[in-house]
PDB file of N, CA and C in Angstrom:
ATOM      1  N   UNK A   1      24.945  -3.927 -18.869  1.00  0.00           N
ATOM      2  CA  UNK A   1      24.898  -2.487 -18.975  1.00  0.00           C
ATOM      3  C   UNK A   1      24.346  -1.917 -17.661  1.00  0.00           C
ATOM      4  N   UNK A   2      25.067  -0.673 -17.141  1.00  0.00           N
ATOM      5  CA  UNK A   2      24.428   0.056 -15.797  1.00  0.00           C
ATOM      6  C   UNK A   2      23.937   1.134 -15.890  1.00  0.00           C
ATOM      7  N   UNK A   3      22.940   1.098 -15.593  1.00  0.00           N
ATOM      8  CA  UNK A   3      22.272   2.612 -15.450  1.00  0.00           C
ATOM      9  C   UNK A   3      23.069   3.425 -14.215  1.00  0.00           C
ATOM     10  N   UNK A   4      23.520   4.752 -14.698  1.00  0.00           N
ATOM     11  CA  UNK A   4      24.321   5.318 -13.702  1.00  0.00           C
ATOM     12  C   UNK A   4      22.856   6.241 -12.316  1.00  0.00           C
ATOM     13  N   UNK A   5      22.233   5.966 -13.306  1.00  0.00           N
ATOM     14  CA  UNK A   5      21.103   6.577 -12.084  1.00  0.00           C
ATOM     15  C   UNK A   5      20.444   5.833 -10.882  1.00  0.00           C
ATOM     16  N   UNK A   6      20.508   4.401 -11.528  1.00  0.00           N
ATOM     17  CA  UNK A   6      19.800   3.479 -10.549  1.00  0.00           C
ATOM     18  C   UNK A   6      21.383   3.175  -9.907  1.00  0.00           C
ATOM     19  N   UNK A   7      22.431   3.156 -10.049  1.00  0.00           N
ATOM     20  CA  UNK A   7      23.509   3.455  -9.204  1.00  0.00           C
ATOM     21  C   UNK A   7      23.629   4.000  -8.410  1.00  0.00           C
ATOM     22  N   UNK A   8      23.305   5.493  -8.643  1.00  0.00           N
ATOM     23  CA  UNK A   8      23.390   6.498  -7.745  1.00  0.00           C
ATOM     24  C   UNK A   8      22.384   6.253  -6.457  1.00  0.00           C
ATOM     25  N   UNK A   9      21.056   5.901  -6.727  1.00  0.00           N
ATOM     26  CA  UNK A   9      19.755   5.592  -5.834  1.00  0.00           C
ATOM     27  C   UNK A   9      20.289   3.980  -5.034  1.00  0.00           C
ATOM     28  N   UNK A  10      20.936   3.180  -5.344  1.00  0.00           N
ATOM     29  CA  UNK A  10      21.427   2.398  -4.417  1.00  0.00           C
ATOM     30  C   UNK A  10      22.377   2.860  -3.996  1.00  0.00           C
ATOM     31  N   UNK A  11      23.115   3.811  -4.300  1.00  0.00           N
ATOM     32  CA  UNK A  11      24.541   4.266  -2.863  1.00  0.00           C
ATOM     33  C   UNK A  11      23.336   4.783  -2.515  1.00  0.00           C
ATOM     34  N   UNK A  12      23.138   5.555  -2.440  1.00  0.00           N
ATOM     35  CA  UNK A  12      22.287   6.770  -1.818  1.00  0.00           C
ATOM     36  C   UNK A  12      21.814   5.471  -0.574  1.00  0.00           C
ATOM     37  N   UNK A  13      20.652   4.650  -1.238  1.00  0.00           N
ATOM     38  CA  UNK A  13      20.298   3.525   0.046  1.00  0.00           C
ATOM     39  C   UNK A  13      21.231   3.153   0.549  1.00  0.00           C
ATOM     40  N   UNK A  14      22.198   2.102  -0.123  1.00  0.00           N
ATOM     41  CA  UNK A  14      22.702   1.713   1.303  1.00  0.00           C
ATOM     42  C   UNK A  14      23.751   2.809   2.298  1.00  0.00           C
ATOM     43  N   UNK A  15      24.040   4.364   1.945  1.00  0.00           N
ATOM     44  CA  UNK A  15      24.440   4.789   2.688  1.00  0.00           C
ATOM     45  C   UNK A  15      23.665   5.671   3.798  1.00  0.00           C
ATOM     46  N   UNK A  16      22.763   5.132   3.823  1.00  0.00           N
ATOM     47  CA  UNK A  16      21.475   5.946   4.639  1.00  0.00           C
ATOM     48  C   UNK A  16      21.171   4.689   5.199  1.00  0.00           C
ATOM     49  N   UNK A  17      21.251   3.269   4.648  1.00  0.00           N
ATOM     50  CA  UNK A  17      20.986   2.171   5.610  1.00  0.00           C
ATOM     51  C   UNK A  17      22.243   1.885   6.736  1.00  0.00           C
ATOM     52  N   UNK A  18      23.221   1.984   6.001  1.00  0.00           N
ATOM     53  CA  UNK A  18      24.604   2.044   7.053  1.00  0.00           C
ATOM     54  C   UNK A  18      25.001   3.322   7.706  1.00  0.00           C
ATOM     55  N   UNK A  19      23.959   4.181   7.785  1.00  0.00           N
ATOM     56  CA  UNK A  19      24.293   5.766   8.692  1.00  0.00           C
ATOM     57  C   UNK A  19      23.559   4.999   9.830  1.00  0.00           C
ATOM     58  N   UNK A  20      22.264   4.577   9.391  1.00  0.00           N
ATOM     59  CA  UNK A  20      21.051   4.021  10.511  1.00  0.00           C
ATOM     60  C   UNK A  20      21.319   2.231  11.689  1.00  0.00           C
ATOM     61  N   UNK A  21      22.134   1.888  10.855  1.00  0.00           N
ATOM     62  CA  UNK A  21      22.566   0.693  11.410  1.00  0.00           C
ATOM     63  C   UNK A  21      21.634  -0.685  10.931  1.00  0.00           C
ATOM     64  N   UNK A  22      21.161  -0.264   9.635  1.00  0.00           N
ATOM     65  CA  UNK A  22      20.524  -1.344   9.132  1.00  0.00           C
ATOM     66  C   UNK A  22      19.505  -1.670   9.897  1.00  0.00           C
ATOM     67  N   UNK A  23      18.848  -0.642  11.012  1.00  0.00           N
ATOM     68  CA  UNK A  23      17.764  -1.078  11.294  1.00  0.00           C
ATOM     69  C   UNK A  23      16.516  -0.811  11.088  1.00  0.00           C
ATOM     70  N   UNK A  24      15.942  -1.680  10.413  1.00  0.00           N
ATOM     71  CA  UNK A  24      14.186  -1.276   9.756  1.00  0.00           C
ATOM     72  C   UNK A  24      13.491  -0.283  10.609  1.00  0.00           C
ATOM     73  N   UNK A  25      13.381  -0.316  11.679  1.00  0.00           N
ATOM     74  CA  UNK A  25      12.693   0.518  12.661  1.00  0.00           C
ATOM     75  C   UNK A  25      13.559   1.841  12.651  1.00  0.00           C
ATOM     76  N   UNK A  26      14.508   2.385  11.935  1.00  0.00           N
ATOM     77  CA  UNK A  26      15.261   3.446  12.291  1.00  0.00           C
ATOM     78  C   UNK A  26      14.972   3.926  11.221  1.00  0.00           C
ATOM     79  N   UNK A  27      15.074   3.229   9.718  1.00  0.00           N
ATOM     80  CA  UNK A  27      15.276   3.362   8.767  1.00  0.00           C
ATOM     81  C   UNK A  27      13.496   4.056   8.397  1.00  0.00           C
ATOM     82  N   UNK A  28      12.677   3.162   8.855  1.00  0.00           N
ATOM     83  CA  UNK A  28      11.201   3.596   8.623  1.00  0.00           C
ATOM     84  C   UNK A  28      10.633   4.808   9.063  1.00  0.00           C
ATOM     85  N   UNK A  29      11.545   5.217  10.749  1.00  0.00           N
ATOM     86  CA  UNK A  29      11.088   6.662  10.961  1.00  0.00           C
ATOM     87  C   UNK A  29      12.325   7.784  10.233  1.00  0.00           C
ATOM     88  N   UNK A  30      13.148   7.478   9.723  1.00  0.00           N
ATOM     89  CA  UNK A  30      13.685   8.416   9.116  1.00  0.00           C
ATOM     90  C   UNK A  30      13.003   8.767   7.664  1.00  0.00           C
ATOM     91  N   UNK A  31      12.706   7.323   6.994  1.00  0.00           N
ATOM     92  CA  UNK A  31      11.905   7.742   6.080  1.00  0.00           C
ATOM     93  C   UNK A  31      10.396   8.539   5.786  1.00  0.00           C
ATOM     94  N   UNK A  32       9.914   7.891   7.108  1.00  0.00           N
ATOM     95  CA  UNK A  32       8.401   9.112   7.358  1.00  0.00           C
ATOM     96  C   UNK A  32       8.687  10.527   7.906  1.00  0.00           C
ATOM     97  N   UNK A  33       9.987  11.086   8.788  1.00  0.00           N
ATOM     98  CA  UNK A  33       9.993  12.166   9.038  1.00  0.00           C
ATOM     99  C   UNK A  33      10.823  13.140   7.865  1.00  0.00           C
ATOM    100  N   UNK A  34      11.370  12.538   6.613  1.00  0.00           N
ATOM    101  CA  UNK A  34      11.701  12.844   5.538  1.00  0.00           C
ATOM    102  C   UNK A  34      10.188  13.146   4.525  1.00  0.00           C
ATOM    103  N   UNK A  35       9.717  12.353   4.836  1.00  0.00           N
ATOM    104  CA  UNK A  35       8.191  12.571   4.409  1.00  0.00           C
ATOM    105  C   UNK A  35       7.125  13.855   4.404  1.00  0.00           C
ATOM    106  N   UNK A  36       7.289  13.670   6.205  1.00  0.00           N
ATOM    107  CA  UNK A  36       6.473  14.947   6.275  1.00  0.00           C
ATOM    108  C   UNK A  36       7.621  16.106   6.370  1.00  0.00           C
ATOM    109  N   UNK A  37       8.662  16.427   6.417  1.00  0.00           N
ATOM    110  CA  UNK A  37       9.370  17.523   6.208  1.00  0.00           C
ATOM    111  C   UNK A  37       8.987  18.147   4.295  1.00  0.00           C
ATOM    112  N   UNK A  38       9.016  17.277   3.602  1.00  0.00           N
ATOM    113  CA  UNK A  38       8.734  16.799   2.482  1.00  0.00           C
ATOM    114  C   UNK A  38       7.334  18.018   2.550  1.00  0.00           C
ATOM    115  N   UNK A  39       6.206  17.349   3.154  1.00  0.00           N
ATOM    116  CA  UNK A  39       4.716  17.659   3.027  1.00  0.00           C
ATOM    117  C   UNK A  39       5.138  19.199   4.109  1.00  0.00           C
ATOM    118  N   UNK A  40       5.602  19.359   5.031  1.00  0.00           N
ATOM    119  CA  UNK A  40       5.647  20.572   5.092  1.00  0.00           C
ATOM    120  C   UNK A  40       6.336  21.785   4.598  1.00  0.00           C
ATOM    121  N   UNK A  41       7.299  21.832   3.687  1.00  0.00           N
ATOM    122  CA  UNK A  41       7.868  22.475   2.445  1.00  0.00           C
ATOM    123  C   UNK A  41       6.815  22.913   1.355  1.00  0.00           C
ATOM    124  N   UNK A  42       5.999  21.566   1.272  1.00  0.00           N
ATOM    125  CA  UNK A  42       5.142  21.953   0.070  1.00  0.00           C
ATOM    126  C   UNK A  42       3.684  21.255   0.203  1.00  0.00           C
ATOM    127  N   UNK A  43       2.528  22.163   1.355  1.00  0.00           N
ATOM    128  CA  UNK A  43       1.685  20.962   1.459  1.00  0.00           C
ATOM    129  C   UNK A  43       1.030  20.791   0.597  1.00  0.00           C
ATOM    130  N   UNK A  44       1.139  21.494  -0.682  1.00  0.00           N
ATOM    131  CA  UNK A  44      -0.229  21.584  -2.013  1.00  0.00           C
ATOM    132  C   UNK A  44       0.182  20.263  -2.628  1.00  0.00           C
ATOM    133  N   UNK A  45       1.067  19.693  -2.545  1.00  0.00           N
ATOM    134  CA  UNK A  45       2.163  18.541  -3.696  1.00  0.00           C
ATOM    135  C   UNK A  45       2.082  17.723  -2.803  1.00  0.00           C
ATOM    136  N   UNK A  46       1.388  16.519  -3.196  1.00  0.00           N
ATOM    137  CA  UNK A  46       2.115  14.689  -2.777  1.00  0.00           C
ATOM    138  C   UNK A  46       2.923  14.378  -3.613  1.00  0.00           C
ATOM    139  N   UNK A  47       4.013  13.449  -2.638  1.00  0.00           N
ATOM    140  CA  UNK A  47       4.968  12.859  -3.129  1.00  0.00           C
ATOM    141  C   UNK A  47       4.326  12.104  -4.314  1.00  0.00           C
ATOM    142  N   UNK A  48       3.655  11.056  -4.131  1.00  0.00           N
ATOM    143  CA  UNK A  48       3.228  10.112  -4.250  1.00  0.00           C
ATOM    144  C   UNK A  48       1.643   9.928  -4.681  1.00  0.00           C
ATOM    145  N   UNK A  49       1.430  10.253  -6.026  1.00  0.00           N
ATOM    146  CA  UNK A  49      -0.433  10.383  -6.757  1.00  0.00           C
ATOM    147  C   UNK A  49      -0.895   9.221  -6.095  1.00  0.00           C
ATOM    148  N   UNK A  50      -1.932   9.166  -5.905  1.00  0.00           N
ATOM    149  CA  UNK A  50      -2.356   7.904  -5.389  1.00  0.00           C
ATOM    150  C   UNK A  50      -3.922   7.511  -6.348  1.00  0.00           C
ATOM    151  N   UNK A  51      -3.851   6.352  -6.973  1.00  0.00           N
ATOM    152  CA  UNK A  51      -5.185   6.194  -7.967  1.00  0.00           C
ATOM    153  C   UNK A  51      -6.234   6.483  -7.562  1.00  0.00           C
ATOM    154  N   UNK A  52      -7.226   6.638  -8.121  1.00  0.00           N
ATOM    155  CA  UNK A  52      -8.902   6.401  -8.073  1.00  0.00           C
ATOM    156  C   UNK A  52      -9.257   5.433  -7.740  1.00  0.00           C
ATOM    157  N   UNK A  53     -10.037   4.963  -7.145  1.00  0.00           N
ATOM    158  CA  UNK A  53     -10.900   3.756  -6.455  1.00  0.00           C
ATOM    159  C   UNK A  53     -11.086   3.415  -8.177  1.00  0.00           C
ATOM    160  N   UNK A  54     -11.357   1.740  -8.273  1.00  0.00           N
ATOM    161  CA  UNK A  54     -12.115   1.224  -9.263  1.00  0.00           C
ATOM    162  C   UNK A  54     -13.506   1.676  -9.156  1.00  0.00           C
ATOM    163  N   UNK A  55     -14.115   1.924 -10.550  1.00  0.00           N
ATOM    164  CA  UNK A  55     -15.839   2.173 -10.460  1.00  0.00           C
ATOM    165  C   UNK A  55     -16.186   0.733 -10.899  1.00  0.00           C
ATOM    166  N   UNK A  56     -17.432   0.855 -10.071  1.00  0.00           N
ATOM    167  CA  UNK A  56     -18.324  -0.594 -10.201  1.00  0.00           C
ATOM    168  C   UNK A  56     -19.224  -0.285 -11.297  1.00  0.00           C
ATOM    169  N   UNK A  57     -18.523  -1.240 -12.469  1.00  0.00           N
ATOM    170  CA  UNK A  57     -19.321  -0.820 -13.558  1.00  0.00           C
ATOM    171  C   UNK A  57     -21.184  -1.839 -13.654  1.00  0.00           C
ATOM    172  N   UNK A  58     -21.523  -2.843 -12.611  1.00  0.00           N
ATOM    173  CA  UNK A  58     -22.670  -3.647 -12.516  1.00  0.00           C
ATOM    174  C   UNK A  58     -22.173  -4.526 -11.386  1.00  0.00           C
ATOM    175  N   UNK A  59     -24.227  -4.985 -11.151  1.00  0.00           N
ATOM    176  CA  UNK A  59     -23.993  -5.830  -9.584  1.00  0.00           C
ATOM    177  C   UNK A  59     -24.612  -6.623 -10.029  1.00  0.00           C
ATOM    178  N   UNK A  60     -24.322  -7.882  -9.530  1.00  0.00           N
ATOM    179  CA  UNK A  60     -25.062  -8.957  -9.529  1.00  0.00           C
ATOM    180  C   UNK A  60     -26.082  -9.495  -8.302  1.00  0.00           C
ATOM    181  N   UNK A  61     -27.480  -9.190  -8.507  1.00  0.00           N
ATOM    182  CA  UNK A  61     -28.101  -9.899  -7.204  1.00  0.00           C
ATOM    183  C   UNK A  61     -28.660 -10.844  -7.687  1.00  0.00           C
ATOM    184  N   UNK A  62     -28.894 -12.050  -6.578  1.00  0.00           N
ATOM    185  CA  UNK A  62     -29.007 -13.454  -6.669  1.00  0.00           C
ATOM    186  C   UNK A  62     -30.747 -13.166  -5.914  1.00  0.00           C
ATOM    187  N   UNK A  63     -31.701 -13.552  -6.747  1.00  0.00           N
ATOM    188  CA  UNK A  63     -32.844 -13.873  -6.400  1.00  0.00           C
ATOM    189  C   UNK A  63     -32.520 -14.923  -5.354  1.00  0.00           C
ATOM    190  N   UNK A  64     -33.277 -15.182  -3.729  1.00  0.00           N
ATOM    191  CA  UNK A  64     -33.506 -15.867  -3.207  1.00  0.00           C
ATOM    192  C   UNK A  64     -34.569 -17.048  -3.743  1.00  0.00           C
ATOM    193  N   UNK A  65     -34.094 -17.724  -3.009  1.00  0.00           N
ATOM    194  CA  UNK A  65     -34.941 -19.463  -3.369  1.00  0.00           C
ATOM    195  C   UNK A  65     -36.441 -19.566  -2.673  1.00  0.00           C
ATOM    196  N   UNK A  66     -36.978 -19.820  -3.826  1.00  0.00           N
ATOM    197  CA  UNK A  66     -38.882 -20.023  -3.722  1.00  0.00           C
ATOM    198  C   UNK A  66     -38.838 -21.375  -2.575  1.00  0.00           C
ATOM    199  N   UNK A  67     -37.792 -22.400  -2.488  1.00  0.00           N
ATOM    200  CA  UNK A  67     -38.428 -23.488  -1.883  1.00  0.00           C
ATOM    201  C   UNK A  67     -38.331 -23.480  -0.680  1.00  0.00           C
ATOM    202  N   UNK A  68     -38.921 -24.360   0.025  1.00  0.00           N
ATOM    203  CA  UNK A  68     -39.075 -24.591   1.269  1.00  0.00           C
ATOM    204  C   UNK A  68     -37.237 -25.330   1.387  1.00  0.00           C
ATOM    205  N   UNK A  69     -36.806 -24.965   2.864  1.00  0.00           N
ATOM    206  CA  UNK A  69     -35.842 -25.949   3.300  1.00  0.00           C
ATOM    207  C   UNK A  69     -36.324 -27.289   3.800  1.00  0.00           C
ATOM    208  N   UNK A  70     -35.233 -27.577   3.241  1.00  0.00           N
ATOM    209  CA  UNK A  70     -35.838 -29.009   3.531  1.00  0.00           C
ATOM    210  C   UNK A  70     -35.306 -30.202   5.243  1.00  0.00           C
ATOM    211  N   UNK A  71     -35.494 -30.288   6.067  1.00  0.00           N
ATOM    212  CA  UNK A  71     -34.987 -30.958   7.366  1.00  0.00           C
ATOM    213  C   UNK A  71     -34.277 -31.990   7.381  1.00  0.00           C
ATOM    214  N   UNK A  72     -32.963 -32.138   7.846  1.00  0.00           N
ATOM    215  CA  UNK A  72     -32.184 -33.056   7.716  1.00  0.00           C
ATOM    216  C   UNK A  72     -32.506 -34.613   8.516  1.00  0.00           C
ATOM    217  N   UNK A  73     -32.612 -35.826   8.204  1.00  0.00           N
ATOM    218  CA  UNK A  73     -32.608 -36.839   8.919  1.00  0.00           C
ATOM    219  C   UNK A  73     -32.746 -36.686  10.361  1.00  0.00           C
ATOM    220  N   UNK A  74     -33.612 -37.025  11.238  1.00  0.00           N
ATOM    221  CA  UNK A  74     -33.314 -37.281  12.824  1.00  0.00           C
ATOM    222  C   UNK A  74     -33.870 -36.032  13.424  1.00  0.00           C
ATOM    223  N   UNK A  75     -34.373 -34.929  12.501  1.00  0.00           N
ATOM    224  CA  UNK A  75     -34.871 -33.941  13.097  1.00  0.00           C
ATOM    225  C   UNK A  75     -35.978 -33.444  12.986  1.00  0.00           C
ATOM    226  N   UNK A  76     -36.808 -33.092  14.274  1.00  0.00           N
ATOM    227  CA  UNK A  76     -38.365 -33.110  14.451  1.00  0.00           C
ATOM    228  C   UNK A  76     -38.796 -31.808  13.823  1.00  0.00           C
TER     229      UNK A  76
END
């Protein structure tokens, strides 16, 4: 079964990869200056939500060691 939408979004790619010549470096600044044309149309709106940091819900500290080190063989 095909989704006619995820159809449409691969022509769409590869005819924007074969306008560019299939090259990553062409393809990457067309996609960032699509970007910010994007962000300057509408700067209140990201494309793209971006999450919340994880919260640190507890820490673990490791008490340091009461003993003496101890000197390895051969050393004064």
């Amino acid at each position: 079964m095909t989704n006619p939408i995820i159809e449409e979004v691969r022509a769409a790619r590869a005819s924007i990869a074969a306008d560019l010549g299939y090259d990553r470096t062409k393809i990457l600044a067309w996609a960032r200056a699509e970007q910010a044309a994007l962000k300057m149309k509408n700067p209140n709106k990201t494309s793209i939500p971006t999450p919340d940091p994880p919260q640190v819900q507890s820490a673990i500290f490791v008490q340091p060691s009461t003993e003496k080190p101890t000197r390895a063989v051969g050393q004064a």
